[in-house]
Protein backbone atom coordinates (compact mmCIF):
# COMPACT_ATOMS: atom_id res chain seq x y z
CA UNK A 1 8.90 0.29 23.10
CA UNK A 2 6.03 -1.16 25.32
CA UNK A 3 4.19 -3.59 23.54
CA UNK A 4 0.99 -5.15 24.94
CA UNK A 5 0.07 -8.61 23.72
CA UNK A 6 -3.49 -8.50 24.29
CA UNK A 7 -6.76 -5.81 24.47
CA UNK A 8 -6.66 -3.94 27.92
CA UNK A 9 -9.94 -5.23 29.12
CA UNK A 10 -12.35 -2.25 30.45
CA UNK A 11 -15.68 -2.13 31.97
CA UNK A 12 -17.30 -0.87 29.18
CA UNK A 13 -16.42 -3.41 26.38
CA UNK A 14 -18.10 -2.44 23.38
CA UNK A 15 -19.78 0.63 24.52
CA UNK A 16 -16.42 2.22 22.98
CA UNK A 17 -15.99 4.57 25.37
CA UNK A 18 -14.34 7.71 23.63
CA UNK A 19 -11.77 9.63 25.15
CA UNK A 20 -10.35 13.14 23.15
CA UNK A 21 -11.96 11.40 20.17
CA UNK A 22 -9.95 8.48 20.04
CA UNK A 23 -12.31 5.14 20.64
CA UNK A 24 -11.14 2.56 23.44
CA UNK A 25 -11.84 -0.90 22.86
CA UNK A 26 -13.31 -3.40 25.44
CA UNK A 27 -11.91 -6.67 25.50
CA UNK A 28 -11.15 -9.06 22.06
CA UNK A 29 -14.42 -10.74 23.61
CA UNK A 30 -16.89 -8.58 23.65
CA UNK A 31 -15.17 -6.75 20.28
CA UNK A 32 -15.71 -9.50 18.40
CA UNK A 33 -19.08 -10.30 20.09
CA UNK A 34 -20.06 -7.07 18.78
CA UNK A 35 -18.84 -7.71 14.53
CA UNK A 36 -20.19 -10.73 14.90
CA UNK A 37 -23.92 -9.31 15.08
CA UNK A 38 -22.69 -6.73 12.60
CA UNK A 39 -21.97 -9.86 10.79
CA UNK A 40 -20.02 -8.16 7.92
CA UNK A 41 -16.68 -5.96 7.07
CA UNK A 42 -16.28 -4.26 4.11
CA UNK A 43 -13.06 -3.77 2.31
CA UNK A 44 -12.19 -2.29 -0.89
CA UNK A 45 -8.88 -2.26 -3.54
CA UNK A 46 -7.08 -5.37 -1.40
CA UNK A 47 -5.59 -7.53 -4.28
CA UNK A 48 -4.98 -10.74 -2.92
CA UNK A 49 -1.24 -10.80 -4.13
CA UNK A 50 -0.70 -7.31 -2.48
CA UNK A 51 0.95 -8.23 0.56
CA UNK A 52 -0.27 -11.85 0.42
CA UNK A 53 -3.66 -10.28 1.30
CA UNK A 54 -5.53 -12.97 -0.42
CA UNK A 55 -4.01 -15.16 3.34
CA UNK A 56 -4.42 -12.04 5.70
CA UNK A 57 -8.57 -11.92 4.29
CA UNK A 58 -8.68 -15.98 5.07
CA UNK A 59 -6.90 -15.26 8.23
CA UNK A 60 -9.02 -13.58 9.59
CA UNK A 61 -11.83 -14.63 8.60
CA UNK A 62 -10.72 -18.27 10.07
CA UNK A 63 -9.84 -16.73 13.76
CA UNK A 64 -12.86 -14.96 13.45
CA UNK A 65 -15.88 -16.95 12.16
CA UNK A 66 -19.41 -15.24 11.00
CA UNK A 67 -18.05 -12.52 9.80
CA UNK A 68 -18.40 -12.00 6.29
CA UNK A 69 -15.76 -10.26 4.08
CA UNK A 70 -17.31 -8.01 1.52
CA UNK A 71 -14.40 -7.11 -0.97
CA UNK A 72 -15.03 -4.13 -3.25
CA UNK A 73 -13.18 -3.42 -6.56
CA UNK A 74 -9.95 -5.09 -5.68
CA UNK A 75 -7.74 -2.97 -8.19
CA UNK A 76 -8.70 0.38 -7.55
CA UNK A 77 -6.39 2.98 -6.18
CA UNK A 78 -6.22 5.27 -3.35
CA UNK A 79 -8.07 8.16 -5.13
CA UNK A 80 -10.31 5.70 -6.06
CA UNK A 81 -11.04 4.37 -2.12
CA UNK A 82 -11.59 7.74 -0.49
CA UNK A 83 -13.77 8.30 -3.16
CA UNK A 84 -16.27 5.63 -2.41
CA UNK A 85 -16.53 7.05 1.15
CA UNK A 86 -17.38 10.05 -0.09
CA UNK A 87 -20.07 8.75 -2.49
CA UNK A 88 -21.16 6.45 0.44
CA UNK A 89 -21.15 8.54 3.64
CA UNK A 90 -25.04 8.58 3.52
CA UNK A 91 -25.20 4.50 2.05
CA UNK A 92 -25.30 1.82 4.62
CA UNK A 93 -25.47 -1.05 2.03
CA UNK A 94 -22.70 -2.88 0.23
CA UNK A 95 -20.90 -0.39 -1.50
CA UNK A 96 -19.62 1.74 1.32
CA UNK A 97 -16.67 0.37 2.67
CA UNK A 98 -15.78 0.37 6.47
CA UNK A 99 -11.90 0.53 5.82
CA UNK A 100 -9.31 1.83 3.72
CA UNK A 101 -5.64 1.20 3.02
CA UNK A 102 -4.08 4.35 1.08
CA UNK A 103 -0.97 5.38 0.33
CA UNK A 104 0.41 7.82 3.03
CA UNK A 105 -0.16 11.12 1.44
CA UNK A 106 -3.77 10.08 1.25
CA UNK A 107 -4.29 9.71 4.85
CA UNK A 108 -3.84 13.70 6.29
CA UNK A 109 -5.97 14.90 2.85
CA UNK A 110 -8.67 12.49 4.19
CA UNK A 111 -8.80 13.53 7.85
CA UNK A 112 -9.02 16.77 6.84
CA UNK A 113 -11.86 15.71 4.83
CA UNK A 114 -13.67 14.00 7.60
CA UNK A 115 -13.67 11.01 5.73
CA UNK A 116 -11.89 8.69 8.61
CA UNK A 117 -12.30 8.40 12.57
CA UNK A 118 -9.64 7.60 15.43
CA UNK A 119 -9.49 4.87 16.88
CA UNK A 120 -5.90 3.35 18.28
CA UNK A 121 -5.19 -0.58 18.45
CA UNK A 122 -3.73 -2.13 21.37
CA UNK A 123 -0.42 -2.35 19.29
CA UNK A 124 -0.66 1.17 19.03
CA UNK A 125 2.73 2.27 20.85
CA UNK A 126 5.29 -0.26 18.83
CA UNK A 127 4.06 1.66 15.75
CA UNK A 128 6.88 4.66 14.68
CA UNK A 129 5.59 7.99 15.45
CA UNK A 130 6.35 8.81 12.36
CA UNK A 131 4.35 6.75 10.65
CA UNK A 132 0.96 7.31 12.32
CA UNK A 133 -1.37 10.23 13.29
CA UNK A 134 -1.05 11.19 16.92
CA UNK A 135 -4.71 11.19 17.44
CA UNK A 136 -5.23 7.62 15.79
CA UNK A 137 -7.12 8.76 12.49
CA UNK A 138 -5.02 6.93 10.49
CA UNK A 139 -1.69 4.43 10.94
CA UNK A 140 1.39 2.94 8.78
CA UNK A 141 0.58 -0.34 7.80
CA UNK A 142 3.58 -1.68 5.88
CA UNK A 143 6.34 -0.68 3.15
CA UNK A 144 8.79 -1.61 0.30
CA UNK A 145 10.68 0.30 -1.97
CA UNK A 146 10.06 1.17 -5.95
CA UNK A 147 11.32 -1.79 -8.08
CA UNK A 148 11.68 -2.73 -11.48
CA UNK A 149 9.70 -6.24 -12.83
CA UNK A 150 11.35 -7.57 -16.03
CA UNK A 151 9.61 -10.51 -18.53
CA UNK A 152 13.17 -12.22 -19.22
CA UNK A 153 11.50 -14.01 -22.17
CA UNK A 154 11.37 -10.53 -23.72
CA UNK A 155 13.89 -8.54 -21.95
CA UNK A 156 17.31 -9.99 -22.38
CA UNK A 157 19.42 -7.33 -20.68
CA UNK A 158 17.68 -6.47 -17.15
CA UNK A 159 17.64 -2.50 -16.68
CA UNK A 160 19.40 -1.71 -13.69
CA UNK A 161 18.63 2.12 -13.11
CA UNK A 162 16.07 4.73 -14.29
CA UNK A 163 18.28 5.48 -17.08
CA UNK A 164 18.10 2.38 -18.59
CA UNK A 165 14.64 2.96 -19.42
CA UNK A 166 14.96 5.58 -22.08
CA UNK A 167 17.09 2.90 -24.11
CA UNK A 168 16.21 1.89 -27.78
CA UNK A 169 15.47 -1.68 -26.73
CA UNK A 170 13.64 -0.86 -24.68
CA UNK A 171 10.60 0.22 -26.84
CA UNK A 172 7.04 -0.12 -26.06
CA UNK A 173 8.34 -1.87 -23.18
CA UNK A 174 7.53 0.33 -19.66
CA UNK A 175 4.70 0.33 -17.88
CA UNK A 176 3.89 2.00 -14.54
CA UNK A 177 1.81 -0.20 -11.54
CA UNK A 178 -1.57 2.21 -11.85
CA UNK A 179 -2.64 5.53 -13.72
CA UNK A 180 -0.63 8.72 -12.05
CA UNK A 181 -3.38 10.82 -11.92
CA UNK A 182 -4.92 8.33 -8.90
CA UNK A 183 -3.07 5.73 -7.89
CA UNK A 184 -0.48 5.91 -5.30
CA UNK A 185 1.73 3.55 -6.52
CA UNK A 186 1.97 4.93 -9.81
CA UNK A 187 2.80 8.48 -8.50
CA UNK A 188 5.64 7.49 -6.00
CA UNK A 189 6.85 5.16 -9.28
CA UNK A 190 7.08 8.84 -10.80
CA UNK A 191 8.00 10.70 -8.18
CA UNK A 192 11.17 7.92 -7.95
CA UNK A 193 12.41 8.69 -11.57
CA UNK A 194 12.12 11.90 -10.59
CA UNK A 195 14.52 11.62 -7.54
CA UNK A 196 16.59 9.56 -9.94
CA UNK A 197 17.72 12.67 -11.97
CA UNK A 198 18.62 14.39 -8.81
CA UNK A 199 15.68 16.40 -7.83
CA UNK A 200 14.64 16.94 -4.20
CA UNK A 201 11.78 15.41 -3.29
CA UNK A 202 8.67 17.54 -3.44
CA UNK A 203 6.81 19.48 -6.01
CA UNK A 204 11.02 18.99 -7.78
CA UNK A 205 10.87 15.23 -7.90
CA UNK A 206 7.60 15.31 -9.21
CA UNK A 207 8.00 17.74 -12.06
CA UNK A 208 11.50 15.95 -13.23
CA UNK A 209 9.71 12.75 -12.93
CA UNK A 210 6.93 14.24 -15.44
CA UNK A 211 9.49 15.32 -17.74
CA UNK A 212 11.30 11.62 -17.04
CA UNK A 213 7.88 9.99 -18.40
CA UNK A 214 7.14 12.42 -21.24
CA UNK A 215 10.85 11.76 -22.71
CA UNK A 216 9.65 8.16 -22.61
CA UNK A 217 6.62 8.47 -24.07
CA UNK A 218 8.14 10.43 -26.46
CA UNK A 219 10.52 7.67 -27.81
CA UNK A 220 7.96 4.96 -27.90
CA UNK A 221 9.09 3.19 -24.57
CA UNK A 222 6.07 3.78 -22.53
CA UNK A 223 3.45 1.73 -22.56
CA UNK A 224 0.08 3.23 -21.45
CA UNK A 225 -1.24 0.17 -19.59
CA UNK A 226 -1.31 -0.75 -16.24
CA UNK A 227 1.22 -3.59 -15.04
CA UNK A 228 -0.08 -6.34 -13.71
CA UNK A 229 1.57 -9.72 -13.11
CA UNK A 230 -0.96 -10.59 -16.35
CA UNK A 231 0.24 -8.06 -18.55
CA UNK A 232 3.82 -8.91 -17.79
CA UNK A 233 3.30 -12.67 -18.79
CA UNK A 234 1.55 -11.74 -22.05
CA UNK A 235 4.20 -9.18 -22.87
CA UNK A 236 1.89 -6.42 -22.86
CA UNK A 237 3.92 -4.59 -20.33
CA UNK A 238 7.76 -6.46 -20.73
CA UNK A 239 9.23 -4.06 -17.66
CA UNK A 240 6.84 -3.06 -15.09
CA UNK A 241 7.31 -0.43 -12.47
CA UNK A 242 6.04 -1.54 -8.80
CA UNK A 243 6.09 -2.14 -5.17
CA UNK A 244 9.13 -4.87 -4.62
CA UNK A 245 6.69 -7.00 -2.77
CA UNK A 246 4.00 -6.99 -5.49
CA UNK A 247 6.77 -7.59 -8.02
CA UNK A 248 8.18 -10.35 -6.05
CA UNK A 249 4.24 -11.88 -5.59
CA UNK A 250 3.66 -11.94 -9.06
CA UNK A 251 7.06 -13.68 -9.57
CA UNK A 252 6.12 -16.61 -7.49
CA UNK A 253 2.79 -16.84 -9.15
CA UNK A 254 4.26 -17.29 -12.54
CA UNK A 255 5.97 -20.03 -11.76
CA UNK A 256 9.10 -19.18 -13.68
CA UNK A 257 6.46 -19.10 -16.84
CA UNK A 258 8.21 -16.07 -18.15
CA UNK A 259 11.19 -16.39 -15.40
CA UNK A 260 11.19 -12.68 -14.35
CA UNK A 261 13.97 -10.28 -12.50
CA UNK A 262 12.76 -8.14 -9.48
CA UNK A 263 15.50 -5.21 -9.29
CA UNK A 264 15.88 -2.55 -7.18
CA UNK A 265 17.35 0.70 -9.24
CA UNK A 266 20.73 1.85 -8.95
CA UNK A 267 19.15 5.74 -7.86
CA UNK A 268 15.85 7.05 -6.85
CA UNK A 269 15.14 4.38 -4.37
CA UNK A 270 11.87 5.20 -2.97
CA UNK A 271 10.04 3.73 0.07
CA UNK A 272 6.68 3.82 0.36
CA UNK A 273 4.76 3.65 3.77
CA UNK A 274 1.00 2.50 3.35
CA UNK A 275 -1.75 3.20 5.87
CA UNK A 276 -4.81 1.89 7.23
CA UNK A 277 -7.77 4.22 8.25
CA UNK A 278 -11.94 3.63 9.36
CA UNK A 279 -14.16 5.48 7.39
CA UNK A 280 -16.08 8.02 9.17
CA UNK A 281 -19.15 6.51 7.84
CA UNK A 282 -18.05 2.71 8.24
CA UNK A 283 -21.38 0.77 8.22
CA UNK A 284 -19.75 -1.78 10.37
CA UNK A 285 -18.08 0.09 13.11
CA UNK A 286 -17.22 -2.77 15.54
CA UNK A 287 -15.90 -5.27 12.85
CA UNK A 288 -13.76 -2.36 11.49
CA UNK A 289 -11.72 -2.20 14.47
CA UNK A 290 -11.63 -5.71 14.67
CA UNK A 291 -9.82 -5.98 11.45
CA UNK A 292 -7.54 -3.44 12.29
CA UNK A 293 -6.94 -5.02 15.62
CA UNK A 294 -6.13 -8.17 13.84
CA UNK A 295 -3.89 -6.57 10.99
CA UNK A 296 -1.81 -5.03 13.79
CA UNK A 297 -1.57 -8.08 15.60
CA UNK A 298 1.95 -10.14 15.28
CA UNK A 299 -0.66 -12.57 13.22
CA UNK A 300 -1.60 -10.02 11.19
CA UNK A 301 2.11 -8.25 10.49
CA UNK A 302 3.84 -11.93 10.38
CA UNK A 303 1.00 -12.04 7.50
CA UNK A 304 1.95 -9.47 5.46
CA UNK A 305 5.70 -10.14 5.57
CA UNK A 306 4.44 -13.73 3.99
CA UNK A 307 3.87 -11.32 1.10
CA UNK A 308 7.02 -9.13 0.96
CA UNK A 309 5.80 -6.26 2.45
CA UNK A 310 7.74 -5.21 5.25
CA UNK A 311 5.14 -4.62 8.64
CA UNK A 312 5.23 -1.65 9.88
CA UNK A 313 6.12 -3.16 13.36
CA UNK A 314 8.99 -4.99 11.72
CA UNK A 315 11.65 -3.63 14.09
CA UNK A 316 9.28 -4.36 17.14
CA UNK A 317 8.90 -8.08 15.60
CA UNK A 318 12.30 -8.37 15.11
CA UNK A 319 13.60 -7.10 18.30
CA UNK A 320 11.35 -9.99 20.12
CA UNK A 321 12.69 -12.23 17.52
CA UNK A 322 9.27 -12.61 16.19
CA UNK A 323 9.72 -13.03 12.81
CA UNK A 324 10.33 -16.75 12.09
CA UNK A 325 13.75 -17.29 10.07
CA UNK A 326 12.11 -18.64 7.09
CA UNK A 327 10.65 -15.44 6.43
CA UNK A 328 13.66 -13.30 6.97
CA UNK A 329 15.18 -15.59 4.73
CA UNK A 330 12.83 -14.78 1.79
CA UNK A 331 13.76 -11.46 1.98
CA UNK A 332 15.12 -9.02 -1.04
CA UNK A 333 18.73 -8.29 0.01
CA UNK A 334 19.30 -5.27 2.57
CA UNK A 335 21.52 -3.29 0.29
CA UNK A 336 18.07 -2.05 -1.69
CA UNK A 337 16.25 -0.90 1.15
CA UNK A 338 19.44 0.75 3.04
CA UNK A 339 19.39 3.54 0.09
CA UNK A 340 16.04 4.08 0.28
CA UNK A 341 14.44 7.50 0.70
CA UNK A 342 11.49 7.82 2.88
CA UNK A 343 9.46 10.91 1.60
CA UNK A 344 8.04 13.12 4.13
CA UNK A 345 4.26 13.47 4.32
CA UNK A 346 4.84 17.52 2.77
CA UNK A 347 7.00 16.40 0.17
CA UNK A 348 4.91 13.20 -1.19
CA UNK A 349 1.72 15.90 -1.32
CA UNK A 350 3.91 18.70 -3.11
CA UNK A 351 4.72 16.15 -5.43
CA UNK A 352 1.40 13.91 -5.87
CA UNK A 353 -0.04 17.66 -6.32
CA UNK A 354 2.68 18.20 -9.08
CA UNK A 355 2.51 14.56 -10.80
CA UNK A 356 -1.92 14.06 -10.82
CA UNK A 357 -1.78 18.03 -12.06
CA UNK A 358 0.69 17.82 -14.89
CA UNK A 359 0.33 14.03 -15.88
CA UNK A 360 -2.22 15.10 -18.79
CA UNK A 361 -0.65 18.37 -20.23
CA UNK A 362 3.48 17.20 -20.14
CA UNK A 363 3.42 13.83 -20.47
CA UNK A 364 0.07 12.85 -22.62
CA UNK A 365 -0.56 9.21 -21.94
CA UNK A 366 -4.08 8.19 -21.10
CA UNK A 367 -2.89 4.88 -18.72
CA UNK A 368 -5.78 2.60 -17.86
């Protein structure tokens, strides 16, 4: 695919001209000429071990000077983010973010919302159909697949497959990445065990993944608390269900202090595309597209891989030969991620609508 290394410079830099409601940048310049005066961009639920975004935030912050970084509640979920735009659209201050990053399914719901605007990087063609809206509302930003995180201090025999989990010793041991009823990762984590009994994905995969946690819950397994690399090292939450790449952050940050096992299942191998999006209310319009330019940048996706996550323009980066070795190196093996499923956009809402709407009455667990 074409890829263009740099803004096409237009006459009308930061005027934005607009054509078919999709913005078009000026140059980098007069872009960041433009955030600069706005002087801040707000983000919210960016955990700076998700996807190493802790370095993409100092990134650019460092290529772009006087621009201030206003992170909002860094573990909230996707539910949680579209939320604040809604309680925000009429707020200009500090609470209402410019940007989101949802899980995919949230994306569609929220530009049929008109909660997020168009606007297309320069990037914009080495990015998969497939993972983006044609009219630029809102784009893939990066994936992994549904992986298992195991305390090894605790757990001496590594699960290696959904079944696992239901095991006597195994109790009060599972824990999912987020509460099902709002966060995304949490409801592809169910909608995983789901596809792990053999259920097509869809409103299928999310009812047998109900009925996957309830058994659980049922025998004293689950644990309703949500994993964090803290709550594995204090045992709270011995085998935690997560994105590889968080699992494999939270690894390095331990230190070996538990040593911990990042597994990909046997079954129900579940990719999960992520995607970026400018709310329709951003209070900073101009340093919202700067950020995006930047995270779409090879800067920006070489940044993300740091953390695990694989770029959505990884086969672009690749292809150019990009990506330096060291980071290909650091890599989970292939074999995980060449079983993965990728969920369409119809079955992921079929079965968030299934997993938020029947979290409370089948499987009972109030996870926070």
């Amino acid at each position: 695919m074409k890829f263009n290394t740099r803004l096409a410079i237009t006459a009308s830099a930061v005027a934005l001209s607009s054509m078919a409601g999709v913005a078009s940048a000026g140059s980098l310049d007069d872009l960041y000429t433009a955030a600069k005066a706005e002087g801040q961009l707000t983000v919210i639920a960016l955990p700076h071990d998700w996807c190493d975004y802790g370095d993409v935030i100092a990134g650019f912050k460092a290529k772009y000077p006087g621009i201030t970084v206003n992170e909002l509640n860094p573990d909230a979920g996707s539910g949680d983010e579209v939320q604040a735009i809604k309680a925000n659209k009429d707020n200009k201050g500090p609470q209402a973010p410019d940007v989101i990053d949802v899980g995919l399914s949230f994306g569609p719901s929220a530009k049929a919302d008109g909660l997020i605007q168009a606007y297309k990087v320069s990037t914009w063609d080495s990015i998969p159909d497939t993972a983006k809206d044609a009219d630029g509302f809102w784009y893939g930003d990066y994936y992994g697949v549904m992986a298992f995180g195991v305390n090894k201090d605790i757990v001496k025999n590594t699960p290696a497959d959904w079944s696992d989990l239901a095991k006597p010793e195994y109790a009060n041991a599972v824990a999912l990445a987020g509460d099902p009823r709002s966060a995304n990762q949490a409801i592809l984590g169910v909608m995983a065990a789901g596809l792990s009994s053999g259920a097509a994905a869809g409103k299928d995969s999310g009812d047998a993944g109900l009925k996957f946690f309830a058994d659980l819950n049922k025998k004293g397994n689950f644990v309703p608390v949500v994993a964090k690399s803290g709550t594995i090292a204090q045992g709270a939450t011995p085998i935690a269900i997560a994105w590889d790449y968080n699992l494999l952050a939270w690894k390095d940050s331990l230190k070996g202090n538990p040593p911990m096992d990042v597994v990909v299942p046997k079954s129900g191998v579940i990719a999960g595309v992520y995607v970026q999006a400018i709310s329709a209310y951003a209070p900073h319009l101009n340093a919202a597209k700067l950020w995006m330019e930047y995270l779409y940048s090879d800067e920006g996706q070489l940044g993300w891989l740091k953390g695990y996550c694989h770029p959505i323009r990884f086969n672009d980066l690749a292809a150019r030969k990009a990506i330096p070795q060291a980071l290909m190196d650091a890599l989970p093996p292939a074999e995980g991620y060449a079983k993965a499923v990728f969920p369409t956009l119809d079955e992921q809402a079929a079965n968030k609508t299934s997993v938020v709407g029947g979290w409370d009455s089948v499987v009972g667990a109030n996870v926070k």
